[in-house]
PDB file of N, CA and C in Angstrom:
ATOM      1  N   UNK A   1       0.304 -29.566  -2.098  1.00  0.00           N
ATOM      2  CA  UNK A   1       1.648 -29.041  -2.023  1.00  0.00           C
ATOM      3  C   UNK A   1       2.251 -29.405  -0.661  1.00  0.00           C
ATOM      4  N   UNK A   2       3.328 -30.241  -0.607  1.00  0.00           N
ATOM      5  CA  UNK A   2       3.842 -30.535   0.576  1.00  0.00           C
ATOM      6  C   UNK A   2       4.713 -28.779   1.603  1.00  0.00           C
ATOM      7  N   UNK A   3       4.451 -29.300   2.649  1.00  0.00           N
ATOM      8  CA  UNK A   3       5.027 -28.012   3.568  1.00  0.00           C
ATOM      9  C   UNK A   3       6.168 -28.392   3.856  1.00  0.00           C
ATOM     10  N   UNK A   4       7.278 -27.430   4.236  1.00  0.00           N
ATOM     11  CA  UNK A   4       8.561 -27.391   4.783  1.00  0.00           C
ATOM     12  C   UNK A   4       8.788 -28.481   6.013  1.00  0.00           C
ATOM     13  N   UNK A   5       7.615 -28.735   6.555  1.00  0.00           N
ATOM     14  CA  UNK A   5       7.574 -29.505   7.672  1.00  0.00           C
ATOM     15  C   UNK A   5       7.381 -30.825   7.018  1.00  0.00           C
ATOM     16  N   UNK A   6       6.413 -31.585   6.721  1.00  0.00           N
ATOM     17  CA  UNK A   6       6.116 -32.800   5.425  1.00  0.00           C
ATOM     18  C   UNK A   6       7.238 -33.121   4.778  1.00  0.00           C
ATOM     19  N   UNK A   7       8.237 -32.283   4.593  1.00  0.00           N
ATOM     20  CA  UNK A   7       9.634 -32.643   3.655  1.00  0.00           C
ATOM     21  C   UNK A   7      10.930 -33.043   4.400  1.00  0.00           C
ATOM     22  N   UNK A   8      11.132 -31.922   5.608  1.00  0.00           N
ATOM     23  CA  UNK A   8      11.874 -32.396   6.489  1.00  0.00           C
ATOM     24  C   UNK A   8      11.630 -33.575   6.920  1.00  0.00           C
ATOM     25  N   UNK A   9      10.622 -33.990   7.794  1.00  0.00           N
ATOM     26  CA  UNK A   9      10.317 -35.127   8.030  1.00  0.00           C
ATOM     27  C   UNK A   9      10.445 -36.647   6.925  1.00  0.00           C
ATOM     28  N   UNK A  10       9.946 -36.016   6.383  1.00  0.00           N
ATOM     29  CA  UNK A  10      10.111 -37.488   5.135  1.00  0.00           C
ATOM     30  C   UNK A  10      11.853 -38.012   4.744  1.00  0.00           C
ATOM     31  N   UNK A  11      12.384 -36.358   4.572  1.00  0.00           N
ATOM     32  CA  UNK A  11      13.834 -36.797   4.373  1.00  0.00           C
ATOM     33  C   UNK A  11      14.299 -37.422   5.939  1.00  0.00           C
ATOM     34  N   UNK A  12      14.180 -37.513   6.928  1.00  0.00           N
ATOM     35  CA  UNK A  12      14.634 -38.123   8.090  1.00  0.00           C
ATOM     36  C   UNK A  12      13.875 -39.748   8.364  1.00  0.00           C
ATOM     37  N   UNK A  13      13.803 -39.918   7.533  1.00  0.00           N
ATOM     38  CA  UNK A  13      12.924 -41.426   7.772  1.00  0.00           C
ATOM     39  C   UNK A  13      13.880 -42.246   7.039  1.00  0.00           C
ATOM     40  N   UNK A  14      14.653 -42.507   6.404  1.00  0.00           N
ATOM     41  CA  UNK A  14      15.797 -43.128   5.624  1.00  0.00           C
ATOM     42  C   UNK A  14      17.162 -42.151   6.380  1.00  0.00           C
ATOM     43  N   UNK A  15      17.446 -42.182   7.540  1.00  0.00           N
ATOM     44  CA  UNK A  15      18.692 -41.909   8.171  1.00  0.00           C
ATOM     45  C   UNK A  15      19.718 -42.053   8.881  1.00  0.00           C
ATOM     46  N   UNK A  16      20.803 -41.917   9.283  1.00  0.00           N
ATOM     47  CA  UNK A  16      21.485 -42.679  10.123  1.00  0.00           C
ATOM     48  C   UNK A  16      22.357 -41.841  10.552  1.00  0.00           C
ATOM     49  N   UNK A  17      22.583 -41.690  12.270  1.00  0.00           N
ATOM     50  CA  UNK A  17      23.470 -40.323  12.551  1.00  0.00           C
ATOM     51  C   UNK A  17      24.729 -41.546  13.353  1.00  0.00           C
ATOM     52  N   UNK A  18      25.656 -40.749  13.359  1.00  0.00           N
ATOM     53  CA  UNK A  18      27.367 -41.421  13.609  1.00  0.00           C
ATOM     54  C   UNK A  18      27.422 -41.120  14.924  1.00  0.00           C
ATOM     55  N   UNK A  19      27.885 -42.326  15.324  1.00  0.00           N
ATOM     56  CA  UNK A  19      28.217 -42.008  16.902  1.00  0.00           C
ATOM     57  C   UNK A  19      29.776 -42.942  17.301  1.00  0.00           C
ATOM     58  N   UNK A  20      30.207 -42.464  16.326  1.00  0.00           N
ATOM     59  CA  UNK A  20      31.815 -42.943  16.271  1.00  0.00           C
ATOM     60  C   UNK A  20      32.014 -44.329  16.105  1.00  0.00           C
ATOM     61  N   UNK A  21      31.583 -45.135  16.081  1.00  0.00           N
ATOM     62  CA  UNK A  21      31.897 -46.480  15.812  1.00  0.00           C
ATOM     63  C   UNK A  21      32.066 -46.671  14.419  1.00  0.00           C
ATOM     64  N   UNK A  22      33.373 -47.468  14.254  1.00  0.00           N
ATOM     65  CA  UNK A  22      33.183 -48.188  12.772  1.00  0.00           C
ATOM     66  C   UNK A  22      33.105 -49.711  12.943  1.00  0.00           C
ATOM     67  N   UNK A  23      31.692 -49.897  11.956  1.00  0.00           N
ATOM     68  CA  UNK A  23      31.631 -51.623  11.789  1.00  0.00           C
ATOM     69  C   UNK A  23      33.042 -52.212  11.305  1.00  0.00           C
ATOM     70  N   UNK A  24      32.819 -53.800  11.095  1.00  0.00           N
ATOM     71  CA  UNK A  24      33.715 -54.642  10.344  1.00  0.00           C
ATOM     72  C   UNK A  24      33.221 -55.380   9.468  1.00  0.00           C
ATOM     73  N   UNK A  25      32.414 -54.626   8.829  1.00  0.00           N
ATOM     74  CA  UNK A  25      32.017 -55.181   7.266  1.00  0.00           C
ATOM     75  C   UNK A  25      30.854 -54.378   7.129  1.00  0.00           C
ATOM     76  N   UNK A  26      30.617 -54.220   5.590  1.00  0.00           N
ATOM     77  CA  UNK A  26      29.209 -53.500   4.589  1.00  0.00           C
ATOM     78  C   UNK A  26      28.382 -54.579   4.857  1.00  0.00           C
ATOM     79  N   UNK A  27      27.501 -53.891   4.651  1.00  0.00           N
ATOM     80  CA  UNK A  27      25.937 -54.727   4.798  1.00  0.00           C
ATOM     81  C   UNK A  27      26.062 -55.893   3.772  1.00  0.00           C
ATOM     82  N   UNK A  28      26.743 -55.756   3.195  1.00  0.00           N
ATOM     83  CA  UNK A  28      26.429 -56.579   1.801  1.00  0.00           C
ATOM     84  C   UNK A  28      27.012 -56.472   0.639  1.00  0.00           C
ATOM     85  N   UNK A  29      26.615 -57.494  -0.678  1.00  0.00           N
ATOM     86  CA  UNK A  29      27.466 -56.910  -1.854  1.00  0.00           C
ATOM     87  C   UNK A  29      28.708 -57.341  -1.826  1.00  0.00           C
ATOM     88  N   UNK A  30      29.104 -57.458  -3.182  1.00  0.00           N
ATOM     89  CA  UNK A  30      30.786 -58.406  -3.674  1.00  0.00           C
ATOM     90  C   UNK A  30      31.390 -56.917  -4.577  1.00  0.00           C
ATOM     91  N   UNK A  31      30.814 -56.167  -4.514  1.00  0.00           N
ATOM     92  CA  UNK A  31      31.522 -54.887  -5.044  1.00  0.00           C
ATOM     93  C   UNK A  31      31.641 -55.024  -6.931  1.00  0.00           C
ATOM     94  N   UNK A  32      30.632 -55.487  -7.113  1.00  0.00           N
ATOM     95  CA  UNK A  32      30.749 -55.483  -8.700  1.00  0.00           C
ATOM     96  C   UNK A  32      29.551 -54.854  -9.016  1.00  0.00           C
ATOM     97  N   UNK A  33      29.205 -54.324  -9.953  1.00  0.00           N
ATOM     98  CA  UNK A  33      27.973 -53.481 -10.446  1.00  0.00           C
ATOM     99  C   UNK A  33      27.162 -53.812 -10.498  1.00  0.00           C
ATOM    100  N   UNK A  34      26.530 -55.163 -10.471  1.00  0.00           N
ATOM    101  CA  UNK A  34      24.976 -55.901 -10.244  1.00  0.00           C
ATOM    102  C   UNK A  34      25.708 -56.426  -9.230  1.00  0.00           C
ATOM    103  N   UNK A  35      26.317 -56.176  -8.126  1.00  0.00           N
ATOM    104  CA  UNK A  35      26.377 -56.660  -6.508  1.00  0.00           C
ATOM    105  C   UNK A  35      27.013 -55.831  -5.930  1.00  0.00           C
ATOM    106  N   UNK A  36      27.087 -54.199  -5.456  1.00  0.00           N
ATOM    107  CA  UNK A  36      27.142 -53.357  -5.023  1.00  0.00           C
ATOM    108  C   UNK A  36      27.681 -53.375  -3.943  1.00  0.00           C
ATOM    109  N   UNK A  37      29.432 -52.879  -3.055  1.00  0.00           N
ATOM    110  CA  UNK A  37      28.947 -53.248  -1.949  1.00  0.00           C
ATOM    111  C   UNK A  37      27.854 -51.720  -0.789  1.00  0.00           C
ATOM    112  N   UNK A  38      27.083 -52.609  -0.036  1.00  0.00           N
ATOM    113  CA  UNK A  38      25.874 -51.967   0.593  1.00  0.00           C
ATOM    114  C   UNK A  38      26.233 -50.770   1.688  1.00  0.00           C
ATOM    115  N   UNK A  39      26.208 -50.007   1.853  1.00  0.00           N
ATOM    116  CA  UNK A  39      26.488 -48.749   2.895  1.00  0.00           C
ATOM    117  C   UNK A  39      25.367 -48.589   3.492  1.00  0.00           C
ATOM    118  N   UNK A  40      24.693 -48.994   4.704  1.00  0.00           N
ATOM    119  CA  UNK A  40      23.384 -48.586   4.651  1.00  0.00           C
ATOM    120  C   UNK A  40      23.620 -47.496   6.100  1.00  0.00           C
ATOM    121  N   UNK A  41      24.742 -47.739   6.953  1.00  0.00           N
ATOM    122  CA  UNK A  41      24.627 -46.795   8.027  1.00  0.00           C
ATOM    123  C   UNK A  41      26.364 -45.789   8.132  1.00  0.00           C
ATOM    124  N   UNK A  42      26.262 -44.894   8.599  1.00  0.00           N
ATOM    125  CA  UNK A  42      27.402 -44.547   9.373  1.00  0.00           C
ATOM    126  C   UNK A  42      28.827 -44.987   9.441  1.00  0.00           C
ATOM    127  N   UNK A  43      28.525 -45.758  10.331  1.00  0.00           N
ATOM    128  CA  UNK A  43      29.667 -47.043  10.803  1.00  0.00           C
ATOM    129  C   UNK A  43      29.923 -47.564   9.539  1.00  0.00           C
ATOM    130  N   UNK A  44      29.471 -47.903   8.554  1.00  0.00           N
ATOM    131  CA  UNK A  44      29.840 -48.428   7.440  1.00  0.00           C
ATOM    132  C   UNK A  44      30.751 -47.689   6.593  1.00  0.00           C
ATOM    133  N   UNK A  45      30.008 -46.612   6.382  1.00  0.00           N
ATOM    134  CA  UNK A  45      31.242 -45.587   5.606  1.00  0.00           C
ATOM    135  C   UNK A  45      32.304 -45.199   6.231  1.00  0.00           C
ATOM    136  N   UNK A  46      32.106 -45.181   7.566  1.00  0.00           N
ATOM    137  CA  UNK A  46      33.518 -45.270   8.687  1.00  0.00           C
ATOM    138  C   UNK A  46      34.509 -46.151   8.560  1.00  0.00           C
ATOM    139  N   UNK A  47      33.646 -47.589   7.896  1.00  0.00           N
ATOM    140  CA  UNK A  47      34.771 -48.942   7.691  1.00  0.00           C
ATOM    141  C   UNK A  47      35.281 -48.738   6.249  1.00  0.00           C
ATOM    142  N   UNK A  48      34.684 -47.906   5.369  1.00  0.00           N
ATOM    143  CA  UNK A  48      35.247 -48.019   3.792  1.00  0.00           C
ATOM    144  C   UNK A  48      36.516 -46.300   4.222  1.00  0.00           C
ATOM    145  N   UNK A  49      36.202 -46.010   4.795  1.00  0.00           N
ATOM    146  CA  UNK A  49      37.437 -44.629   5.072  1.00  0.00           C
ATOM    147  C   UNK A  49      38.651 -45.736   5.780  1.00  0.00           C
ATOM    148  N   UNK A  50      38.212 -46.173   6.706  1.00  0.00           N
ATOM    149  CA  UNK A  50      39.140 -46.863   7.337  1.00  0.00           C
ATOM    150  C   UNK A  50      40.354 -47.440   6.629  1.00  0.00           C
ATOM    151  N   UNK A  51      38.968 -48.496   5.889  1.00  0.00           N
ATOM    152  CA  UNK A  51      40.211 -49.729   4.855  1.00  0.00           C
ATOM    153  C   UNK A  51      40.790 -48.846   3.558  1.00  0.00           C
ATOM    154  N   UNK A  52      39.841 -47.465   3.581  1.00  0.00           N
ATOM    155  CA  UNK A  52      40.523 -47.141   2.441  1.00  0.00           C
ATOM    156  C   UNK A  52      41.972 -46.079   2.641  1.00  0.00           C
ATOM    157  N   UNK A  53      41.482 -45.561   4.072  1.00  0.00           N
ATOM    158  CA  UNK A  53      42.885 -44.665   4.481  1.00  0.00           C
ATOM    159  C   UNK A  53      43.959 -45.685   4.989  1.00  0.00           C
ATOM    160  N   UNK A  54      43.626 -47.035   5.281  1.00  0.00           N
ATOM    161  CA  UNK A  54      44.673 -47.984   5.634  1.00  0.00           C
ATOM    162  C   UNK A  54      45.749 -48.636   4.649  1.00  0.00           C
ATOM    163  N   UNK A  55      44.913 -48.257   2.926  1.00  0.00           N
ATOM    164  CA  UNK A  55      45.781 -48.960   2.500  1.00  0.00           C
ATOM    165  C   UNK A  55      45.107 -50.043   1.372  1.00  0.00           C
ATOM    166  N   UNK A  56      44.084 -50.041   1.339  1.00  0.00           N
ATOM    167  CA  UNK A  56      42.913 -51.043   1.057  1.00  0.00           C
ATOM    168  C   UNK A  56      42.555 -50.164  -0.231  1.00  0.00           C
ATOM    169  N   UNK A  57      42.527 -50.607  -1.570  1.00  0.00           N
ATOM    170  CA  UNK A  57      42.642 -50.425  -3.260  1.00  0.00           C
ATOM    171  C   UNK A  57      40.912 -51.014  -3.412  1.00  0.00           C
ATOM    172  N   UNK A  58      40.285 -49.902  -3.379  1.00  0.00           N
ATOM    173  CA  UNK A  58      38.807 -50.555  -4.230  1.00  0.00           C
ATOM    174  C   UNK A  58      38.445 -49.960  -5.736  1.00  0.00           C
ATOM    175  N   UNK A  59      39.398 -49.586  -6.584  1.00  0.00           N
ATOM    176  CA  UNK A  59      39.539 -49.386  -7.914  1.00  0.00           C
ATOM    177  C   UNK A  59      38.686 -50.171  -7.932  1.00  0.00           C
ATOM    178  N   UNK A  60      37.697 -49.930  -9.249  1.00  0.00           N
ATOM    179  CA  UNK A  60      37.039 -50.386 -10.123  1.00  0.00           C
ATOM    180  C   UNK A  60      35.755 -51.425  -8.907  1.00  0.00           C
ATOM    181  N   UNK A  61      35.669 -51.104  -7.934  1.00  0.00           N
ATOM    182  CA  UNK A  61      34.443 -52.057  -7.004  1.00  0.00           C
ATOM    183  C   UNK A  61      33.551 -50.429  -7.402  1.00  0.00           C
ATOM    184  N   UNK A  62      32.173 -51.079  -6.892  1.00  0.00           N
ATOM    185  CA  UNK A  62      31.199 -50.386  -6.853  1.00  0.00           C
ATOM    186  C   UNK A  62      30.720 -50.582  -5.438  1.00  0.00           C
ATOM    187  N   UNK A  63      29.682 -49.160  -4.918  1.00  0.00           N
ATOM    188  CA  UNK A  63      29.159 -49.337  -3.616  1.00  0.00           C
ATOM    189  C   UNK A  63      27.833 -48.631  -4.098  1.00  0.00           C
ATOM    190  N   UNK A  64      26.846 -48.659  -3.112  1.00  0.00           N
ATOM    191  CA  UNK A  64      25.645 -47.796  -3.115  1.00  0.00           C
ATOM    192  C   UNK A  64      24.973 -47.891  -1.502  1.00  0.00           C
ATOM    193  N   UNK A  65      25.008 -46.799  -1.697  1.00  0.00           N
ATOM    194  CA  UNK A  65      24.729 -46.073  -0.206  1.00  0.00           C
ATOM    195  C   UNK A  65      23.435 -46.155  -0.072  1.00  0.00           C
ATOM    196  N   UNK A  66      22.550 -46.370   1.219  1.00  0.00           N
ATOM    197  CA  UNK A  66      21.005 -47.047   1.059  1.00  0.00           C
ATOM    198  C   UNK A  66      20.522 -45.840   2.112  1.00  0.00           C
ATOM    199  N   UNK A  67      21.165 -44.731   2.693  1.00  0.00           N
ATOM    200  CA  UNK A  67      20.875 -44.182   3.991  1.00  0.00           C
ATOM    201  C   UNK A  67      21.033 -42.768   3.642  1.00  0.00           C
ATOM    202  N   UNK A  68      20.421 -42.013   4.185  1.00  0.00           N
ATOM    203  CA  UNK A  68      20.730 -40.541   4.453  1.00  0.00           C
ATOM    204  C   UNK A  68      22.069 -40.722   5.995  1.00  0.00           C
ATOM    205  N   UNK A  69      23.300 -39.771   5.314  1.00  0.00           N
ATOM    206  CA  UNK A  69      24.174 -40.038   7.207  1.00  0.00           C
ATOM    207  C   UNK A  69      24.388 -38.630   7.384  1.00  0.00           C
ATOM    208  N   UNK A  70      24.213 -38.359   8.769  1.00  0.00           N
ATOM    209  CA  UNK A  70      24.746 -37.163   9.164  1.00  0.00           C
ATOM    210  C   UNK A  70      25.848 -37.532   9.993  1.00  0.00           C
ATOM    211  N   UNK A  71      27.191 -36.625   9.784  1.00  0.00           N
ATOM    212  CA  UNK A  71      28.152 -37.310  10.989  1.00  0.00           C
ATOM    213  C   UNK A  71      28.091 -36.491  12.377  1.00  0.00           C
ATOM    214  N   UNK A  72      27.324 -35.582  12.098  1.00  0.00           N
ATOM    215  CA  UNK A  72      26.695 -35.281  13.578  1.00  0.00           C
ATOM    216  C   UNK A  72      27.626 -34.036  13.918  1.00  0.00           C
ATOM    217  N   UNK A  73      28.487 -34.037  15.116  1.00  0.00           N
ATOM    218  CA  UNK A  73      29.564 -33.042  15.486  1.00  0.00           C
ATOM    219  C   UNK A  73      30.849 -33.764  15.883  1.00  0.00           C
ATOM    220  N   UNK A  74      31.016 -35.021  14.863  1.00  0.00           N
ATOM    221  CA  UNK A  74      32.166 -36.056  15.393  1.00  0.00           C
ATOM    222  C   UNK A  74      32.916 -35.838  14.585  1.00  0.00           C
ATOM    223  N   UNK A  75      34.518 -35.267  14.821  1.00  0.00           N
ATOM    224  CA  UNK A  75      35.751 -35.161  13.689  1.00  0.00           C
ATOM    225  C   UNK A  75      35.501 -36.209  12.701  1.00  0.00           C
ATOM    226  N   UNK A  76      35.243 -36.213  11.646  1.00  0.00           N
ATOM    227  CA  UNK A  76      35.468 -37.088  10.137  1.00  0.00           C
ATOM    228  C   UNK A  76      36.769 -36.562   9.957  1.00  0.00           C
ATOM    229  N   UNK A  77      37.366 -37.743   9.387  1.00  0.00           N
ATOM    230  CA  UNK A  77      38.550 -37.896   8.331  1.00  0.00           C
ATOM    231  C   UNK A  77      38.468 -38.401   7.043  1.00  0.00           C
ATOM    232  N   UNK A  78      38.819 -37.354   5.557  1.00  0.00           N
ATOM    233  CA  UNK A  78      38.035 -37.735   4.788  1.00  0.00           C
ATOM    234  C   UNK A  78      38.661 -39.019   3.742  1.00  0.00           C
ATOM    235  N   UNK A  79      37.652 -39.347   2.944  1.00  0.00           N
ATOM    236  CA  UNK A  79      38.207 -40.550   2.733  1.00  0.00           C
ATOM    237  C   UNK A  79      39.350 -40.756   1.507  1.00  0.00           C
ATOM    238  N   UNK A  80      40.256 -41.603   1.338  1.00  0.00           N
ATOM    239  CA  UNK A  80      41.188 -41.193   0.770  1.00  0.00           C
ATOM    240  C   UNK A  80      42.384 -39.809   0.632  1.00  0.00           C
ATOM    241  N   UNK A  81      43.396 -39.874   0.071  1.00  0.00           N
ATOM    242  CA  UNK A  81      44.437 -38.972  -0.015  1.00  0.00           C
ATOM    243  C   UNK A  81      43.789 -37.552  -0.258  1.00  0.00           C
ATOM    244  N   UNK A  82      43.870 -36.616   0.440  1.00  0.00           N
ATOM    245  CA  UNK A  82      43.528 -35.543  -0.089  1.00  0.00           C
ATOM    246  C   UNK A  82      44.722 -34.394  -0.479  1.00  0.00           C
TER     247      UNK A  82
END
């Protein structure tokens, strides 16, 4: 039986904490459903809020997120119109 400690830990091994930067491009991927585009850190989902609060239409693309993210204690803005 795994312990509270064994679980925490395991979930922090696939993670990525935000330290305000947004990249300029996904890891990867053409945004179609057998080519995904890739989210694997932070900064990445920072760049899909970005292009997507800028104005930027990803109807019908696909993404898949590869990371556990915490945004830590840094203002997020969330993504799209709310």
């Amino acid at each position: 039986m795994a312990t509270q400690s064994s679980i925490n830990k395991a979930q922090k091994i696939n993670f990525d904490v935000w330290d305000g930067s947004i990249a300029t491009a996904f890891a990867g991927g053409t945004g179609t459903q057998i080519d995904p585009y890739i989210i694997s850190s932070a900064s990445q989902l920072a760049f899909l809020a970005s292009k997507v609060n800028s104005g930027t239409n990803y109807n019908g693309n696909y993404f898949i997120l590869t990371t556990n993210i915490d945004l830590d204690t840094i203002q997020w803005t969330p993504i799209g119109a709310v």
